[in-house]
Protein backbone atom coordinates (compact mmCIF):
# COMPACT_ATOMS: atom_id res chain seq x y z
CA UNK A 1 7.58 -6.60 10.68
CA UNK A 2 5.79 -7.45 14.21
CA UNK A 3 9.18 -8.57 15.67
CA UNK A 4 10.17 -5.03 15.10
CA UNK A 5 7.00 -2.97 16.12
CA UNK A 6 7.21 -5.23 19.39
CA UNK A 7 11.25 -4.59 19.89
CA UNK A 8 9.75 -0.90 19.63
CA UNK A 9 7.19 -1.36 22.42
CA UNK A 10 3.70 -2.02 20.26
CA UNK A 11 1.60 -4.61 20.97
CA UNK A 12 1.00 -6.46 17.62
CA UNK A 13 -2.12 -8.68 17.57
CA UNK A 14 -0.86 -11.01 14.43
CA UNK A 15 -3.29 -12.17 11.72
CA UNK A 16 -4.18 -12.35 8.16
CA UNK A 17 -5.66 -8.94 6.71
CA UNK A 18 -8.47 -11.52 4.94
CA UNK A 19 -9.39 -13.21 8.49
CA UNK A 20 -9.59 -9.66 11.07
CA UNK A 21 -9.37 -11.17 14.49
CA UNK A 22 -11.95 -8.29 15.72
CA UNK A 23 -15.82 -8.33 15.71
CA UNK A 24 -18.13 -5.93 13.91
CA UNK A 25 -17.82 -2.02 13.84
CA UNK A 26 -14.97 -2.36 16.29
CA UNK A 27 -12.57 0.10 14.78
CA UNK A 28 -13.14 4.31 13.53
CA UNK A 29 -10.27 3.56 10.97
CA UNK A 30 -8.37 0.91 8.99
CA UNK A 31 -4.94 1.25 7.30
CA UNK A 32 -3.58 -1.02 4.72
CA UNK A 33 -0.12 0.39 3.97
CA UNK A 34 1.62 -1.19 1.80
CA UNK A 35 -0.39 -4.88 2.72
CA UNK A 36 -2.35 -4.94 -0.86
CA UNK A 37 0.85 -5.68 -2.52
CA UNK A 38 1.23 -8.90 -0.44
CA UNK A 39 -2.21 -10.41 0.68
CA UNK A 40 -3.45 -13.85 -0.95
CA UNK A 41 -6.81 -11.96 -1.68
CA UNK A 42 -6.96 -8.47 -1.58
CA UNK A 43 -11.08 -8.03 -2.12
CA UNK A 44 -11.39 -9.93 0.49
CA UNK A 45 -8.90 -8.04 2.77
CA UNK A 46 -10.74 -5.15 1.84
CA UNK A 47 -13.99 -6.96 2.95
CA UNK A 48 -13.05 -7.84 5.94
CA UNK A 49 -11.58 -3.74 6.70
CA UNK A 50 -15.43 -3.01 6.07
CA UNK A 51 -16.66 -5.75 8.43
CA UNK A 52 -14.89 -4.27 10.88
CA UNK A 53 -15.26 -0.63 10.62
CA UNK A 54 -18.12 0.94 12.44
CA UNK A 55 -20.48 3.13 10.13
CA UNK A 56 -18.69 6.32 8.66
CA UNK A 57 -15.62 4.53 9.65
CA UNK A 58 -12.11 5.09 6.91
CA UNK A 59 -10.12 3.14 5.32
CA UNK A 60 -6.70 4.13 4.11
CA UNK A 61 -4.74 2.29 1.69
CA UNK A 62 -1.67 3.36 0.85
CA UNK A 63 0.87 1.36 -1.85
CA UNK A 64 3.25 1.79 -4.63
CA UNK A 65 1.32 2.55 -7.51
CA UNK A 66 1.91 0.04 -10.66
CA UNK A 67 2.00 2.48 -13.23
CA UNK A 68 4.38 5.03 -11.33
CA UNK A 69 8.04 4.79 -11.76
CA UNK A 70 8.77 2.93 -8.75
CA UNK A 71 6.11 0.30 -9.44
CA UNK A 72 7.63 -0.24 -12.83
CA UNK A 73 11.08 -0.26 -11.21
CA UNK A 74 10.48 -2.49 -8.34
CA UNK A 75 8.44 -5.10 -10.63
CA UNK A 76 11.70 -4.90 -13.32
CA UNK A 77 14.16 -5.86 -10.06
CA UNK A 78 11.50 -8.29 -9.18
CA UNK A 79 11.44 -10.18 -12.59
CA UNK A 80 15.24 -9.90 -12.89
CA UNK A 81 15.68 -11.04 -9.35
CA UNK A 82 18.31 -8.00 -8.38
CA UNK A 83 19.09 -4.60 -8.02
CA UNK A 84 22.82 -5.17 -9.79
CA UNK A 85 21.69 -3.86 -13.24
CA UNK A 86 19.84 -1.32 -12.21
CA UNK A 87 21.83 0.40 -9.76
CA UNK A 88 22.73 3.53 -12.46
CA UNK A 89 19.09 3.79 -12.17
CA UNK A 90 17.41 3.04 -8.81
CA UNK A 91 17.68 4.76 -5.93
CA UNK A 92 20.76 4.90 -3.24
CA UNK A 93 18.67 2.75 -0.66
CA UNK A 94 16.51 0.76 -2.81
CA UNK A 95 13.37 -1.31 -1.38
CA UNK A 96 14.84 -4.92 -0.19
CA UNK A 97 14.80 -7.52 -3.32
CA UNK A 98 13.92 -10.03 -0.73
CA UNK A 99 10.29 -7.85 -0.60
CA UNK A 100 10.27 -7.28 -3.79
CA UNK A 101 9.77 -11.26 -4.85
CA UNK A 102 7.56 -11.67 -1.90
CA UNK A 103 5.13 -9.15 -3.86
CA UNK A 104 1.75 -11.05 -5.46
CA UNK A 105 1.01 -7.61 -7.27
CA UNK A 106 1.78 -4.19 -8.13
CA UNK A 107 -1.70 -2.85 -8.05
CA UNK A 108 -2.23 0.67 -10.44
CA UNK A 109 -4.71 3.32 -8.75
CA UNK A 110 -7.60 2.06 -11.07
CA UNK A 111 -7.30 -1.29 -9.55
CA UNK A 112 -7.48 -0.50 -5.70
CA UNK A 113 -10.35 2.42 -6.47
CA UNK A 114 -12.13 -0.67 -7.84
CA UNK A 115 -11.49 -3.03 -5.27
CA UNK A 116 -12.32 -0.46 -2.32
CA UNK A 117 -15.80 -0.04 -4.46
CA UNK A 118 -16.58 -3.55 -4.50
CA UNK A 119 -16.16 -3.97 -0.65
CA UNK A 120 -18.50 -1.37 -0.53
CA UNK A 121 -16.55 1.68 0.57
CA UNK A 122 -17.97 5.15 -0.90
CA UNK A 123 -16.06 8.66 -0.64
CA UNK A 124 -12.80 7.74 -2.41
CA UNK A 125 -10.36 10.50 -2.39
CA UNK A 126 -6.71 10.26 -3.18
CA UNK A 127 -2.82 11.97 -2.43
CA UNK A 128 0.00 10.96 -3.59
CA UNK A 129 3.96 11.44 -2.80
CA UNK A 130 7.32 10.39 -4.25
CA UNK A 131 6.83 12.91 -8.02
CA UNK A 132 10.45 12.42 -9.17
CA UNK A 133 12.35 10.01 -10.49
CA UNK A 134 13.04 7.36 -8.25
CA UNK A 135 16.90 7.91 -8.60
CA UNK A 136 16.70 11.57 -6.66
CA UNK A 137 13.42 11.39 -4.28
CA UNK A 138 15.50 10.59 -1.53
CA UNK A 139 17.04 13.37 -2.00
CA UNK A 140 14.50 15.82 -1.35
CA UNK A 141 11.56 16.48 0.63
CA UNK A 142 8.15 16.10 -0.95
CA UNK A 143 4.10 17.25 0.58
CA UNK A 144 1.67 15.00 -0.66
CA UNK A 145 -0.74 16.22 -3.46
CA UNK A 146 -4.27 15.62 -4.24
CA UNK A 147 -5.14 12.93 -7.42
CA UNK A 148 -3.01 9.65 -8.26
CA UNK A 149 -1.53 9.95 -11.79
CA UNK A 150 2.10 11.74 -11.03
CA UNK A 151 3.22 10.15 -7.45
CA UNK A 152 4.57 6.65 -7.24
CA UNK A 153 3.36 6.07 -3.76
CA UNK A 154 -0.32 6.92 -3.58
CA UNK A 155 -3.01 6.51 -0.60
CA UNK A 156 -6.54 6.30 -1.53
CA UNK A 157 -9.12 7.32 1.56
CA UNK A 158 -12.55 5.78 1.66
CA UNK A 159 -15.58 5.92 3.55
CA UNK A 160 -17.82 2.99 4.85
CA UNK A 161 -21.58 4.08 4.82
């Protein structure tokens, strides 16, 4: 992923999300997309996004929801180790397998609320995106929506006192 944001022109300062290479109240935001799913300890990743927010600071996490139909999907390809038997079902340009068994967990909304809460985050609002079957979202263009329980990918906001 950095070899391609740097082919792109970013600058990528490289790191684990559980060890921030920045000192205190250094940034007004933090976003975690997609990172829970693959971080050794995600209440400690979400630690360390505190430590280094400034006061009233946001975090943003943003994942594939375990209980949506993509989470169920992905984790079924993951535990069969391919998309052949599910290609009736999954979508035309389905997430790479090689991700897929790289993932430590498909967290559900209830799980990341409750790890943003323990790191001490207050505020915690949430949208979601992707509401149809996985099959046929490609196929059309979704807004996000307030709450968490009908969208497969869902991004939780949250506030650091």
């Amino acid at each position: 992923m950095a070899r391609i944001a740097e082919s792109r022109g970013f600058k990528v300062d490289r790191g684990r999300a559980e060890e921030l290479p920045y000192p205190d109240g250094y940034f007004d935001t933090v976003i975690h997309n997609g990172t829970i799913h693959y971080v050794e300890d995600p209440l400690k990743a979400m630690r360390e996004a505190y430590r280094v927010l400034r006061s009233g600071g946001q975090l943003i996490v943003a994942w594939v929801a375990g209980e949506g139909s993509y989470g169920i999907l992905y984790q079924l390809a993951g535990t069969l180790g391919s998309w052949e038997p599910l290609r009736r079902i999954a979508p035309e340009y389905p997430y790479p397998i090689e991700f897929i068994r790289e993932a430590k967990r498909w967290p559900t909304a209830g799980e990341v609320r409750e790890l943003v809460e323990s790191a001490g985050f207050t505020g915690i609002e949430f949208a979601q995106t992707l509401t149809m079957h996985p099959k046929y979202s490609n196929n059309y263009i979704k807004d996000p929506i307030e709450g968490f329980d009908r969208g497969d990918y869902v991004a939780l906001r949250a506030v650091k006192p």
